[in-house]
Protein backbone atom coordinates (compact mmCIF):
# COMPACT_ATOMS: atom_id res chain seq x y z
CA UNK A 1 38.85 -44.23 14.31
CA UNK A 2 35.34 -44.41 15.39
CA UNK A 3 35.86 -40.84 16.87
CA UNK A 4 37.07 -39.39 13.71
CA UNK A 5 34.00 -41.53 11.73
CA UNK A 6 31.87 -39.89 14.10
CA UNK A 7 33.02 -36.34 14.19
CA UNK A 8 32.96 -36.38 9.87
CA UNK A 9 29.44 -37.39 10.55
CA UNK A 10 28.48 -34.63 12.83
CA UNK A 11 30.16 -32.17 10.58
CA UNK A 12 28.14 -33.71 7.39
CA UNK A 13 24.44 -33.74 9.43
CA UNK A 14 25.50 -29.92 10.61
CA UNK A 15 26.00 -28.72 7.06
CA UNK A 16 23.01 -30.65 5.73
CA UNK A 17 20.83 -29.28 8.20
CA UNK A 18 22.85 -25.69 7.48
CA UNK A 19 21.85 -25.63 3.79
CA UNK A 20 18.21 -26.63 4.63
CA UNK A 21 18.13 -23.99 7.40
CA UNK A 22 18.89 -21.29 4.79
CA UNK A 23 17.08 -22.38 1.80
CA UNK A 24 13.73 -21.94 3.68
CA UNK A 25 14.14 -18.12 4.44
CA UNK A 26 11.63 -15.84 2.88
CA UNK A 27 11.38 -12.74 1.51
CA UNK A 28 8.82 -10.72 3.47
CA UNK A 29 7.49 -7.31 1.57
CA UNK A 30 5.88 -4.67 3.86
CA UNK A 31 3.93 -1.66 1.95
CA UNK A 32 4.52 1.55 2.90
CA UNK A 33 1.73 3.74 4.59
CA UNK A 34 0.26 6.51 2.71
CA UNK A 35 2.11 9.92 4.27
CA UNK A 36 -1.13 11.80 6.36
CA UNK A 37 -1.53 15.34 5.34
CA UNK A 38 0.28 17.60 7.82
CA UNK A 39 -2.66 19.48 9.96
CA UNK A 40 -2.42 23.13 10.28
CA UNK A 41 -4.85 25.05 12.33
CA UNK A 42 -6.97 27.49 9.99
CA UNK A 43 -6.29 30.26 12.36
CA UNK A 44 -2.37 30.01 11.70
CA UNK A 45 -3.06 30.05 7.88
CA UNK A 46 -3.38 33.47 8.23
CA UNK A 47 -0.03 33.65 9.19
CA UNK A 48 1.67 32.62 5.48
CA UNK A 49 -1.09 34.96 3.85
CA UNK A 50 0.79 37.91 2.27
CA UNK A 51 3.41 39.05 -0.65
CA UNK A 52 7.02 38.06 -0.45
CA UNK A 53 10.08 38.91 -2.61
CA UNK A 54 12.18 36.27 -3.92
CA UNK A 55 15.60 36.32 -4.26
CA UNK A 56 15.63 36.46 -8.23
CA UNK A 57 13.38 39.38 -8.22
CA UNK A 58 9.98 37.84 -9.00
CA UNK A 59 7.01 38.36 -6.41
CA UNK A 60 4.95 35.81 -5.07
CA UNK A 61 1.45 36.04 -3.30
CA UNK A 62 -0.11 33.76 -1.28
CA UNK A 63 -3.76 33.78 -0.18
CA UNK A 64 -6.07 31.95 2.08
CA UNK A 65 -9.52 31.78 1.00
CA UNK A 66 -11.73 29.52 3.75
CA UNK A 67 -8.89 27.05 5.04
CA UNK A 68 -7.14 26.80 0.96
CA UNK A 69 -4.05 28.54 0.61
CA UNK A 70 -2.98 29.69 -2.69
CA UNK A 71 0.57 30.83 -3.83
CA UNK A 72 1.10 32.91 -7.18
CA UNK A 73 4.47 33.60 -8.42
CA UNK A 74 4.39 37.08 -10.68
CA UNK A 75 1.72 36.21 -13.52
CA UNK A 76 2.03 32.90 -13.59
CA UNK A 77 -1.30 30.78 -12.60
CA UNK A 78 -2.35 30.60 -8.89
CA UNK A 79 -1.85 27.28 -7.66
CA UNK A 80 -3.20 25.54 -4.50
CA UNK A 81 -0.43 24.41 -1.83
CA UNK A 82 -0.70 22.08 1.06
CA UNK A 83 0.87 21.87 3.97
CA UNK A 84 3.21 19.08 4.06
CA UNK A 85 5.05 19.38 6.79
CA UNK A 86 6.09 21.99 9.68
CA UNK A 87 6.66 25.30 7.60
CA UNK A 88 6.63 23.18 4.31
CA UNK A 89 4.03 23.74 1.58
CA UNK A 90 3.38 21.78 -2.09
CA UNK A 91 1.34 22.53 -5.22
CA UNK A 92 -1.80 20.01 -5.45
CA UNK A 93 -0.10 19.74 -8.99
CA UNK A 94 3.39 19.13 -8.03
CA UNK A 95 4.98 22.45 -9.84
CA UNK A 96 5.99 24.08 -6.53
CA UNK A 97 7.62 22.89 -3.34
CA UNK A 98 8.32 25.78 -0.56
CA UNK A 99 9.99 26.32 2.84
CA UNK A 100 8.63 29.32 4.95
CA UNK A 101 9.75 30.38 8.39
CA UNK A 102 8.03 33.36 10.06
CA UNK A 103 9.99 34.18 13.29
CA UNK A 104 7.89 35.68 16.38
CA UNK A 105 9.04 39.23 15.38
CA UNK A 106 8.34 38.86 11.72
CA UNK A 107 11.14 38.07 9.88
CA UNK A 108 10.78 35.55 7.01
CA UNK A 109 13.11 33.38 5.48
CA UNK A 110 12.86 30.24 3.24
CA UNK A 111 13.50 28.45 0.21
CA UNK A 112 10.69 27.79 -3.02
CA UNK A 113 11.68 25.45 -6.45
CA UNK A 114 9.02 25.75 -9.35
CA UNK A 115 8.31 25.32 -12.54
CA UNK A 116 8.84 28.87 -14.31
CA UNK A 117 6.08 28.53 -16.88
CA UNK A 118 7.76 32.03 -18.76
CA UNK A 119 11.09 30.63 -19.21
CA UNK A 120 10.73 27.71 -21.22
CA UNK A 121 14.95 27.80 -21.82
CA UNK A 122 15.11 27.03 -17.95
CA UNK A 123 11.86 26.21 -16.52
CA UNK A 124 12.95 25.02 -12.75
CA UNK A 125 14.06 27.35 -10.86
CA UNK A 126 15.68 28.02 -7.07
CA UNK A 127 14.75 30.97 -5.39
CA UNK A 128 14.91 32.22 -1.37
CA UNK A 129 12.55 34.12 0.08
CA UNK A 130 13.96 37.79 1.20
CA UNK A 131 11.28 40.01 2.63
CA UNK A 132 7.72 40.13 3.04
């Protein structure tokens, strides 16, 4: 008897201690770092400079003036991109996200989404780069 009296208290200190145990944990919140801007050499800006075709038709341009490079799709408004990653680019005012590869022999091929400021019926729009 005074085996079973002292397991059932064992088993009652074990669960007290138990629900203690877990009503102490603590929600810990870590902030996120701010994403660094993705460093491209201004010599290899030169590189995206240039007029491509996209794959509905339109043109776009992109220029490099100092170490800015600016992409213009047809006669829409010239918008500054960043580099945001390895052959990834973005609009300073979030209308254009692109993709381009340039292989060693020249051949380009990527993606672009933007904000189609003439088509108001459809105004994002998908497009792949074809040719340069």
């Amino acid at each position: 008897m005074k085996k079973y009296l002292a397991v059932l208290g064992m088993a009652a200190f074990c669960t007290h201690a138990l629900a203690q145990q877990q009503a102490s944990v603590e929600r810990v919140v870590v902030p996120a770092a701010k994403p660094q801007p993705y460093f491209i050499w201004p010599d290899d800006l030169h590189n995206y400079k240039g007029e491509y075709t996209l794959s509905n038709g339109k043109k776009m341009y992109i220029n490099r003036i100092g170490t800015r490079l600016y992409a213009q799709i047809g006669k829409q408004k010239e918008r500054e991109i960043k580099a945001t990653g390895e052959h990834m680019f973005e609009a300073i005012d979030n209308t254009m996200s692109l993709n381009i590869e340039i292989s060693r022999q020249g051949y380009v091929s990527g993606r672009i989404a933007y904000i189609d400021e003439e088509n108001t019926a459809r105004p994002l729009v998908f497009a792949s780069l074809m040719t340069r």
